[in-house]
PDB file of N, CA and C in Angstrom:
ATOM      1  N   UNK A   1    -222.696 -88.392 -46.712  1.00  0.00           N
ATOM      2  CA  UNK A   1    -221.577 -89.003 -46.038  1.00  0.00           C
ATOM      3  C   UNK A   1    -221.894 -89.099 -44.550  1.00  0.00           C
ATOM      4  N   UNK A   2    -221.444 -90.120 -44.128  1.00  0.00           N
ATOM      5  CA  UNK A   2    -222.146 -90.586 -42.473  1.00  0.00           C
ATOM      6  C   UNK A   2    -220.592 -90.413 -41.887  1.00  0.00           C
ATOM      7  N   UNK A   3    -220.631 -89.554 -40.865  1.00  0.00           N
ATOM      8  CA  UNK A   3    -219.412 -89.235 -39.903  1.00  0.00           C
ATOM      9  C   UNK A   3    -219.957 -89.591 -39.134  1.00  0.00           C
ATOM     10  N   UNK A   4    -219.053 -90.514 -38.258  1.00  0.00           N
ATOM     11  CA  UNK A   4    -219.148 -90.733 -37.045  1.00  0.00           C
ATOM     12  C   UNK A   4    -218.059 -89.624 -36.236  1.00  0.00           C
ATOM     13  N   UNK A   5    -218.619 -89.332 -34.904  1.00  0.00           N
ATOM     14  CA  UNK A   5    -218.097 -88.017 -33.986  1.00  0.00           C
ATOM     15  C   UNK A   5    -216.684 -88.501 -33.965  1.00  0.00           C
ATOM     16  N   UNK A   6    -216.679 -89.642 -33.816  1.00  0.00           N
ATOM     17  CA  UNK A   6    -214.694 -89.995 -33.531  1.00  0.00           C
ATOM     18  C   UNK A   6    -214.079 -90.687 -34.455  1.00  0.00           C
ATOM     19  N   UNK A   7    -214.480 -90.099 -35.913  1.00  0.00           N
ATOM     20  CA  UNK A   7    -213.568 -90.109 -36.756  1.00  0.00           C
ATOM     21  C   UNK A   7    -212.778 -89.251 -36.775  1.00  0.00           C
ATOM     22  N   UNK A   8    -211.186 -90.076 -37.587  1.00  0.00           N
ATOM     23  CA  UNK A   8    -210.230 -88.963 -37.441  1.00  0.00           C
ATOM     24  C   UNK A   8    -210.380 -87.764 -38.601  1.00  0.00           C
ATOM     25  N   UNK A   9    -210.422 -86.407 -38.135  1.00  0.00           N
ATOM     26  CA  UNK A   9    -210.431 -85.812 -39.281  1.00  0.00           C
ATOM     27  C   UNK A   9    -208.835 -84.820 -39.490  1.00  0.00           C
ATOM     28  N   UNK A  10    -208.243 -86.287 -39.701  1.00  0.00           N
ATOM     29  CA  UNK A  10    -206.685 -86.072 -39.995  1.00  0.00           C
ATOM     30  C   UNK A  10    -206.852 -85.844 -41.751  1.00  0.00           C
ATOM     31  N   UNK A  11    -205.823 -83.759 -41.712  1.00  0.00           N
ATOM     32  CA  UNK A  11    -206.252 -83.321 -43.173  1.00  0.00           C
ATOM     33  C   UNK A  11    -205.196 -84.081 -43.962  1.00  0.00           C
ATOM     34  N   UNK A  12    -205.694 -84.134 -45.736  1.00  0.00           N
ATOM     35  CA  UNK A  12    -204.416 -84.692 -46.270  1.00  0.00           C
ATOM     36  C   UNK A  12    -203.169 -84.148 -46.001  1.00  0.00           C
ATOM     37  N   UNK A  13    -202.017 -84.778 -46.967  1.00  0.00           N
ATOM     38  CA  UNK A  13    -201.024 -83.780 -47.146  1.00  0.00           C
ATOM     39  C   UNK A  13    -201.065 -82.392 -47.954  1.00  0.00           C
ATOM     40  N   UNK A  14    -201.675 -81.799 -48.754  1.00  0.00           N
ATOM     41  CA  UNK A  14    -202.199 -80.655 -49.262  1.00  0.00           C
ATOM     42  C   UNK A  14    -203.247 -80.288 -48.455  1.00  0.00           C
ATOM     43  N   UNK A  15    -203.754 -80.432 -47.989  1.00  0.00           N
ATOM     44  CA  UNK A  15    -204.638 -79.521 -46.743  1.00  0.00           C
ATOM     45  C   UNK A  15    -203.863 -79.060 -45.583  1.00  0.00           C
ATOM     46  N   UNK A  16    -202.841 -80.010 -45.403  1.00  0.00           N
ATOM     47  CA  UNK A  16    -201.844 -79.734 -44.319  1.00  0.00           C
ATOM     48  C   UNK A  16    -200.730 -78.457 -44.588  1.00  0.00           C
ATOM     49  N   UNK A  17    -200.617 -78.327 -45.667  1.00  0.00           N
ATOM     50  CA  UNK A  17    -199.834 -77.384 -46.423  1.00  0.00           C
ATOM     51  C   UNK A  17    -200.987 -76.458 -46.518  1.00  0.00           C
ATOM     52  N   UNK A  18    -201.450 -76.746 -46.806  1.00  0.00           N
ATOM     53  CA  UNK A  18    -202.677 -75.235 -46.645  1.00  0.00           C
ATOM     54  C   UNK A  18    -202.741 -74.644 -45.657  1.00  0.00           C
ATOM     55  N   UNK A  19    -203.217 -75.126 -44.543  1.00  0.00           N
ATOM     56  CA  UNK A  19    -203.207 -74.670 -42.901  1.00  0.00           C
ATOM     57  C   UNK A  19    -202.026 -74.366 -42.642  1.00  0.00           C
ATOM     58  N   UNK A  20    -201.077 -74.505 -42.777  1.00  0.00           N
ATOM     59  CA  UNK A  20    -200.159 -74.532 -42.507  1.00  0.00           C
ATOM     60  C   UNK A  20    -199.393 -72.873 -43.006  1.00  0.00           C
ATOM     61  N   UNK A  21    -199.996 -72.845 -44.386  1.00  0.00           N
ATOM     62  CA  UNK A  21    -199.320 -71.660 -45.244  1.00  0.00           C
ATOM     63  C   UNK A  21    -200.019 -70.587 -44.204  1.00  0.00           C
ATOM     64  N   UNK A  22    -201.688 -70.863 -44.132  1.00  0.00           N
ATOM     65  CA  UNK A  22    -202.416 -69.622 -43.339  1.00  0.00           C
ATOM     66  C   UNK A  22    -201.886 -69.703 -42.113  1.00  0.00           C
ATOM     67  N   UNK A  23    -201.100 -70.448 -41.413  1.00  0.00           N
ATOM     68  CA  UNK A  23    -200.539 -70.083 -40.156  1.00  0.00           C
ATOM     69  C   UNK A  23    -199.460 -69.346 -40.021  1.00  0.00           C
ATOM     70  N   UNK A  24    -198.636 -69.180 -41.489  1.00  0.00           N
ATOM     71  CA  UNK A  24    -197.471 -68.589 -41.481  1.00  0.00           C
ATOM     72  C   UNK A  24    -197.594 -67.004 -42.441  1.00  0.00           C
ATOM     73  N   UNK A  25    -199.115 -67.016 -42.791  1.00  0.00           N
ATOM     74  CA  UNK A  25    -199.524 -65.809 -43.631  1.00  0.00           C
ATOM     75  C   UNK A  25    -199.080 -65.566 -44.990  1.00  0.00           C
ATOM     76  N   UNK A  26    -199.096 -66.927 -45.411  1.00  0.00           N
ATOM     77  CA  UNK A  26    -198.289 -67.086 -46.959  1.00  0.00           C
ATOM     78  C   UNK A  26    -199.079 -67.972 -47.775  1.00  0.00           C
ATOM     79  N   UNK A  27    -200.510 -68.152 -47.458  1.00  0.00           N
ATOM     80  CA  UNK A  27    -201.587 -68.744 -48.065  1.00  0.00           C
ATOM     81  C   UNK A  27    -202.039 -68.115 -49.511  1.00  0.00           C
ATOM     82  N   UNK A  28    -201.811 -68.501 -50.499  1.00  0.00           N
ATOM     83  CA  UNK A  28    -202.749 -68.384 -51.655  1.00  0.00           C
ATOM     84  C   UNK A  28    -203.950 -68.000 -51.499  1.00  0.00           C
ATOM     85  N   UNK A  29    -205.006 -67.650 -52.542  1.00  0.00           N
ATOM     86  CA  UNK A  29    -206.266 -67.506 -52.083  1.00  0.00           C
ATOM     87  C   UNK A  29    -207.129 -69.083 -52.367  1.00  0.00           C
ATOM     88  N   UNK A  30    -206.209 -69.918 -53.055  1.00  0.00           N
ATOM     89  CA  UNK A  30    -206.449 -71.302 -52.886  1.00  0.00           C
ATOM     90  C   UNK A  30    -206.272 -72.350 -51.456  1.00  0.00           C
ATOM     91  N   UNK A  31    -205.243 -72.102 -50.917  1.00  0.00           N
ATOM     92  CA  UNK A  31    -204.964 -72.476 -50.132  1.00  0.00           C
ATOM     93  C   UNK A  31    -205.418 -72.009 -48.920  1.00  0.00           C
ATOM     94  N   UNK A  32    -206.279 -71.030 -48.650  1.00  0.00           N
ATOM     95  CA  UNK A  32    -206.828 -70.347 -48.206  1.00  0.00           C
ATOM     96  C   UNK A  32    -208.175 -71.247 -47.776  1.00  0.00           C
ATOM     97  N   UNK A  33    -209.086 -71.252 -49.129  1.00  0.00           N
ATOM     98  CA  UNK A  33    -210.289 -71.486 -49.569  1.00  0.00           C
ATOM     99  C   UNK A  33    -210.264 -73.314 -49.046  1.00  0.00           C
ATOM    100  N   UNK A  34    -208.818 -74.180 -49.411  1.00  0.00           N
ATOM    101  CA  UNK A  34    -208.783 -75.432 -48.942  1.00  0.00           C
ATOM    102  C   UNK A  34    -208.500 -75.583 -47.499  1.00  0.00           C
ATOM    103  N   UNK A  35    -208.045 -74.795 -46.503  1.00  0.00           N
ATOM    104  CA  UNK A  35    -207.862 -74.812 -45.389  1.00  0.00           C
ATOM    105  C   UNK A  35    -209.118 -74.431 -44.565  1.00  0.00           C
ATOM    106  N   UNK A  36    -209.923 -73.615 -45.041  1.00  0.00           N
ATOM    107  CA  UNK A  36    -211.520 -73.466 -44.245  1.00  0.00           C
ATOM    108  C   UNK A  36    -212.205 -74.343 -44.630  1.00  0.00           C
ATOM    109  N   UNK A  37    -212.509 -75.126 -45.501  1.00  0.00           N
ATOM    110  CA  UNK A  37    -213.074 -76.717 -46.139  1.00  0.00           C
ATOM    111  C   UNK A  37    -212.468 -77.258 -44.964  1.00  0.00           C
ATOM    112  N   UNK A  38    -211.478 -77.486 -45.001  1.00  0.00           N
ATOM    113  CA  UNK A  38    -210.994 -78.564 -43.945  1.00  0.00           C
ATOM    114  C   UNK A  38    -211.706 -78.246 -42.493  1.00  0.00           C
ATOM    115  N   UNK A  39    -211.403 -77.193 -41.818  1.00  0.00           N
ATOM    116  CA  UNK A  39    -211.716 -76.693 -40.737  1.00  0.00           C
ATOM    117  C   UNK A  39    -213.039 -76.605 -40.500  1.00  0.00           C
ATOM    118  N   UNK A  40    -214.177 -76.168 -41.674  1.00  0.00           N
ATOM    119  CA  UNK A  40    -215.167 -76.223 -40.901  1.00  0.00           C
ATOM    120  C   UNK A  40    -215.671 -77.861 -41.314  1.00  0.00           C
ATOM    121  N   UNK A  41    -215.487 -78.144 -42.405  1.00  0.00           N
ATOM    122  CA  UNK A  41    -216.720 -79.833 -42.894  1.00  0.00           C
ATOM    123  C   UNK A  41    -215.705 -81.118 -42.245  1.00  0.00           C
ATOM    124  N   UNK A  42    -214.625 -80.546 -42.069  1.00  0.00           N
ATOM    125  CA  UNK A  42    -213.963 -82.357 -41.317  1.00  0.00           C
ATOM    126  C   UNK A  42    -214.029 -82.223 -39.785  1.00  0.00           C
ATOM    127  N   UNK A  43    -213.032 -81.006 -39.057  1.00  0.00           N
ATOM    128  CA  UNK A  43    -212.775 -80.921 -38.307  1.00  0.00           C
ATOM    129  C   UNK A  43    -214.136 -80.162 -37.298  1.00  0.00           C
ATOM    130  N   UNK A  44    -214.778 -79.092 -37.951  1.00  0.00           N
ATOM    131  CA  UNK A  44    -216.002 -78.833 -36.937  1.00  0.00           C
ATOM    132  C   UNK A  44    -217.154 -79.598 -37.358  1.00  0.00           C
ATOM    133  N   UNK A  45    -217.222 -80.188 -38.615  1.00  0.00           N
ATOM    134  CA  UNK A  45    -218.612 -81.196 -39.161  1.00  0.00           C
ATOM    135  C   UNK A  45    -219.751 -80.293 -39.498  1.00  0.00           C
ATOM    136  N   UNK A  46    -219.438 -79.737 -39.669  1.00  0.00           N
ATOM    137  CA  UNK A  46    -220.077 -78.258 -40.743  1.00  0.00           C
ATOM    138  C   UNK A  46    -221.216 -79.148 -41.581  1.00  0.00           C
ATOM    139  N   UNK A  47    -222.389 -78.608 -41.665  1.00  0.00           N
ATOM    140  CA  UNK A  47    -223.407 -79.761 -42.432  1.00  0.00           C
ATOM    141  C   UNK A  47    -223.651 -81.385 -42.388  1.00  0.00           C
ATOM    142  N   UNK A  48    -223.335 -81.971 -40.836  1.00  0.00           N
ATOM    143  CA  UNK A  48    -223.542 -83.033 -40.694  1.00  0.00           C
ATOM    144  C   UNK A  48    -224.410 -82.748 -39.420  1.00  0.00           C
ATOM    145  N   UNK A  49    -225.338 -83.598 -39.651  1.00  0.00           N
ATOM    146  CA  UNK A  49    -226.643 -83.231 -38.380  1.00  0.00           C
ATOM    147  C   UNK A  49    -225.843 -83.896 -37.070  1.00  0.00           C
ATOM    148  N   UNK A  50    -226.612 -83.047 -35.926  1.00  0.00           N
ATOM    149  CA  UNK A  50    -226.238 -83.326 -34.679  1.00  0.00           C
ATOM    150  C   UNK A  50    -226.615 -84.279 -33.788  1.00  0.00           C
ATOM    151  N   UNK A  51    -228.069 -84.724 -34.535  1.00  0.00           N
ATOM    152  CA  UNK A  51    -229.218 -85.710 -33.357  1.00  0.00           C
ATOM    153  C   UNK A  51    -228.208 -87.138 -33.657  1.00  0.00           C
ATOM    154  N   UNK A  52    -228.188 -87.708 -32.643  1.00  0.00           N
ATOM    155  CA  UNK A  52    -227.702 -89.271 -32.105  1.00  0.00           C
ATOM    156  C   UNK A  52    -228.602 -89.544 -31.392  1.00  0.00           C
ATOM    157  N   UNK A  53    -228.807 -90.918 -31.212  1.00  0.00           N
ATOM    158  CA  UNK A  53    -229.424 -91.254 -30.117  1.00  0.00           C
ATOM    159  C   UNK A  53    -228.753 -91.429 -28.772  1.00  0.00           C
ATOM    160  N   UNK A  54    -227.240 -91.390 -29.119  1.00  0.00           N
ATOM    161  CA  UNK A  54    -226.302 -91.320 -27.719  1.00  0.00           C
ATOM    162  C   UNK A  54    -226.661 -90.126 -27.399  1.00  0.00           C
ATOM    163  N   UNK A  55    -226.827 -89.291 -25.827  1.00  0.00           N
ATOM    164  CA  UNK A  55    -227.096 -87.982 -25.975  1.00  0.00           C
ATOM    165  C   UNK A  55    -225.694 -87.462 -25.690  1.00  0.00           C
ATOM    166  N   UNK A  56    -224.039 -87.969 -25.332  1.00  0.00           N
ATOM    167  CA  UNK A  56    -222.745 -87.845 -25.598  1.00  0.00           C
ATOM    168  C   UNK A  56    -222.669 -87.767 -26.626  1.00  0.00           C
ATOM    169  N   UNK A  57    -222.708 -88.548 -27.593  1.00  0.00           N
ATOM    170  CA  UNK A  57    -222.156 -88.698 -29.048  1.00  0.00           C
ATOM    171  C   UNK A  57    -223.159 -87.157 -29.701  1.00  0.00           C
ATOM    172  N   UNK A  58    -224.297 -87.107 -29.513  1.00  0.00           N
ATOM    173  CA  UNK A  58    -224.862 -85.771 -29.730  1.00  0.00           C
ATOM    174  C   UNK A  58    -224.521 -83.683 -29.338  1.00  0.00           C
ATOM    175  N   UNK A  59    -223.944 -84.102 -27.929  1.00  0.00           N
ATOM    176  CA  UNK A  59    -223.309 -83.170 -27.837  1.00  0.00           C
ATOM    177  C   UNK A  59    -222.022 -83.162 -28.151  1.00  0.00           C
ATOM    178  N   UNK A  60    -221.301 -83.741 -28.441  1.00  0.00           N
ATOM    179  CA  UNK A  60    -220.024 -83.903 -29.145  1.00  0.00           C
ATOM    180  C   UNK A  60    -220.183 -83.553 -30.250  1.00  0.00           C
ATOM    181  N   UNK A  61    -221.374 -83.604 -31.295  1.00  0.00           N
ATOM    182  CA  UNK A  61    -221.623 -82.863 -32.275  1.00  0.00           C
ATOM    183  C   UNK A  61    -221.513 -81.848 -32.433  1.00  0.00           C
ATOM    184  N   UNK A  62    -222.822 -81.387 -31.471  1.00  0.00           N
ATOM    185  CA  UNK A  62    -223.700 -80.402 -31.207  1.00  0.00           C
ATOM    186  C   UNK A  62    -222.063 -79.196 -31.072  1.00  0.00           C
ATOM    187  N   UNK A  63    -221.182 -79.595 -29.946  1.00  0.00           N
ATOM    188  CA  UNK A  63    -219.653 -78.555 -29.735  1.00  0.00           C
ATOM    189  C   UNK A  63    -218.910 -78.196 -30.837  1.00  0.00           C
ATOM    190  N   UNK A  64    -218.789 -79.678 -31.859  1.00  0.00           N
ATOM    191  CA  UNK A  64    -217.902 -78.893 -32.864  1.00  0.00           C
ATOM    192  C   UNK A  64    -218.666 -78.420 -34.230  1.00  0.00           C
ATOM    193  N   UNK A  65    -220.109 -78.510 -34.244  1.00  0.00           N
ATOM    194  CA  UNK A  65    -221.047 -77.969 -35.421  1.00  0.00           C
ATOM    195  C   UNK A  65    -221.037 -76.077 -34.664  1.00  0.00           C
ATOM    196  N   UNK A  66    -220.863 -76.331 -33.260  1.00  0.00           N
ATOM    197  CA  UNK A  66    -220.665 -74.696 -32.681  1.00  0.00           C
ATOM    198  C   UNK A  66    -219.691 -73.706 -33.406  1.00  0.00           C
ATOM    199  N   UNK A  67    -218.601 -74.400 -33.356  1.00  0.00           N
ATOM    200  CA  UNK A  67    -217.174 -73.738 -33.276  1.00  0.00           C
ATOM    201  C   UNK A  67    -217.556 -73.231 -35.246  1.00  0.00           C
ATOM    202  N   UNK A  68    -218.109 -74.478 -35.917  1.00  0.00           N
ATOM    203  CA  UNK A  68    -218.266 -74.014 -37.278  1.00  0.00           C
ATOM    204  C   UNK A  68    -219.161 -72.721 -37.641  1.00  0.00           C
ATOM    205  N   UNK A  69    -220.242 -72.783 -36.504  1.00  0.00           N
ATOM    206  CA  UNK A  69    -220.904 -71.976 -36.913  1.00  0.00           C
ATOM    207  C   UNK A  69    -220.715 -70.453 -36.666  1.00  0.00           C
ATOM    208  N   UNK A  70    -219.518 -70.531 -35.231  1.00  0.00           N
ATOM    209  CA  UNK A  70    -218.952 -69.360 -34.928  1.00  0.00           C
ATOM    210  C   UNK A  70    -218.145 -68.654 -36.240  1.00  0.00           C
ATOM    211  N   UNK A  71    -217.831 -69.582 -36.707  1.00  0.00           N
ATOM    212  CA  UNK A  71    -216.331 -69.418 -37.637  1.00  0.00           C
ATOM    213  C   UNK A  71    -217.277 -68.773 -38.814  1.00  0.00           C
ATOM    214  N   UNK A  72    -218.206 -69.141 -39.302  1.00  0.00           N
ATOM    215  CA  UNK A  72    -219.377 -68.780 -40.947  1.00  0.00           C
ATOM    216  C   UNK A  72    -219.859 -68.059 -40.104  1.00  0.00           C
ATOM    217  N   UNK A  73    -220.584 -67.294 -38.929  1.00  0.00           N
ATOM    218  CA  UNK A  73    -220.687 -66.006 -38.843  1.00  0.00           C
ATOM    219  C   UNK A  73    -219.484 -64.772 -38.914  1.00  0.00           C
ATOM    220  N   UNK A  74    -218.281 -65.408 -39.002  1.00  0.00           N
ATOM    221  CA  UNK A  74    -217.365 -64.422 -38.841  1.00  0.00           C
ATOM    222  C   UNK A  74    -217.169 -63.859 -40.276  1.00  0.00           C
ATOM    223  N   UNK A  75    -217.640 -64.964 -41.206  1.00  0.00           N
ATOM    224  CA  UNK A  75    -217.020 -64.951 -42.127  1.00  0.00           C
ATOM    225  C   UNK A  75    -218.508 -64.076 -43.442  1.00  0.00           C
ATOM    226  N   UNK A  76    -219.339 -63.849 -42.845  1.00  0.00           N
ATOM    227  CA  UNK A  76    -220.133 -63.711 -43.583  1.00  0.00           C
ATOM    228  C   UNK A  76    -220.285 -62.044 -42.913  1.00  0.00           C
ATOM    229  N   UNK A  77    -219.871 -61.635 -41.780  1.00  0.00           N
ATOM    230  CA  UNK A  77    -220.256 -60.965 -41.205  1.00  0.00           C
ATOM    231  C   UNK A  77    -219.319 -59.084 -41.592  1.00  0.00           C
ATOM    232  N   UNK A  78    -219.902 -57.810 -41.799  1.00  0.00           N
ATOM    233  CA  UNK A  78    -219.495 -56.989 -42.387  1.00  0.00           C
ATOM    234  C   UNK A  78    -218.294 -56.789 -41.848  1.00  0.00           C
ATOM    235  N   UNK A  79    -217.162 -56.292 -42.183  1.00  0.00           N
ATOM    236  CA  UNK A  79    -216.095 -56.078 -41.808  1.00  0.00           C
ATOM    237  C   UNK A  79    -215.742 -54.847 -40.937  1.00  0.00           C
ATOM    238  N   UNK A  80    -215.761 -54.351 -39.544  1.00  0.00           N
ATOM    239  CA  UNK A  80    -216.054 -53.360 -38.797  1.00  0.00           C
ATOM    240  C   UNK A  80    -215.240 -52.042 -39.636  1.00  0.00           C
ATOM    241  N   UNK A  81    -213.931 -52.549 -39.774  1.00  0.00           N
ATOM    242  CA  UNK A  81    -213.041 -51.639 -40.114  1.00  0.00           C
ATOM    243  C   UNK A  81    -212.938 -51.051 -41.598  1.00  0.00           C
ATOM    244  N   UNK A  82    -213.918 -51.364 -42.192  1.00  0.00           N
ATOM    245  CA  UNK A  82    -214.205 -50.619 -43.503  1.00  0.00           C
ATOM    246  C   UNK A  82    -214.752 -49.273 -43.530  1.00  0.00           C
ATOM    247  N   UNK A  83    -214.063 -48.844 -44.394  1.00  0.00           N
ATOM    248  CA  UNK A  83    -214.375 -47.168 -44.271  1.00  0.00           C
ATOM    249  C   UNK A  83    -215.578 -46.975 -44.500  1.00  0.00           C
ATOM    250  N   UNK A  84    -216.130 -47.453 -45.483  1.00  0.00           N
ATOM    251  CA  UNK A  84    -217.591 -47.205 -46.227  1.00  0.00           C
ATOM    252  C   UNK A  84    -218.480 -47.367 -45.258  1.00  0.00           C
ATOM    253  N   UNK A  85    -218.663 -48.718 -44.041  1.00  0.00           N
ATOM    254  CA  UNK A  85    -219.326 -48.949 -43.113  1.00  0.00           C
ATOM    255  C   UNK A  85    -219.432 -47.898 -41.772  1.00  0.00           C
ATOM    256  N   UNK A  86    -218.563 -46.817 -41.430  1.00  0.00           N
ATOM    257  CA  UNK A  86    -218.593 -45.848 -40.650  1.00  0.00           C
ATOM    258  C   UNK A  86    -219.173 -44.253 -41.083  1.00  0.00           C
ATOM    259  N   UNK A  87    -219.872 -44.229 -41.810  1.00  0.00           N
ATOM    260  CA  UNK A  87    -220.681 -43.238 -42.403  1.00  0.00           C
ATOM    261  C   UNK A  87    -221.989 -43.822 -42.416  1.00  0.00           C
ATOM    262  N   UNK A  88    -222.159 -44.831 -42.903  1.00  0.00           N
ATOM    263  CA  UNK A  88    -223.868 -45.527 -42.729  1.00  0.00           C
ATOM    264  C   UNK A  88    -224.700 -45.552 -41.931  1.00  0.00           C
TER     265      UNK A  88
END
């Protein structure tokens, strides 16, 4: 799929309800799972390459492929506050 940087990545109406539930802490573990889809592959472009030949249109990438990648280290990353992890 070819994204261009200034497409809108306006979510459906069920994605919108998704984000929406995790903003109010009443997310499913579905709704959950459809609201980080949205956030990182539309809105940060999560697995869409960064090179343009515009070197604007490239860092405009390059910022929101960041924010995704901040977000999948958080998410992959051990959980500090686990008990098991403070003895190791």
């Amino acid at each position: 799929m070819t994204q261009s940087p200034w497409d809108d990545p306006s979510p459906s109406t069920s994605e919108k309800a998704a984000i929406n539930a995790v903003i109010r802490g009443t997310a499913d573990s579905a709704q959950q799972q459809t609201a980080m889809k949205w956030i990182l592959h539309r809105a940060c472009g999560a697995g869409l390459s960064t090179f343009h030949t515009d070197p604007y249109i490239q860092s405009f990438r390059a910022g929101r492929r960041s924010v995704a990648l901040l977000i999948t280290e958080l998410l992959v990353a051990p959980d500090p506050n686990r008990e098991d992890l403070e003895n190791g």
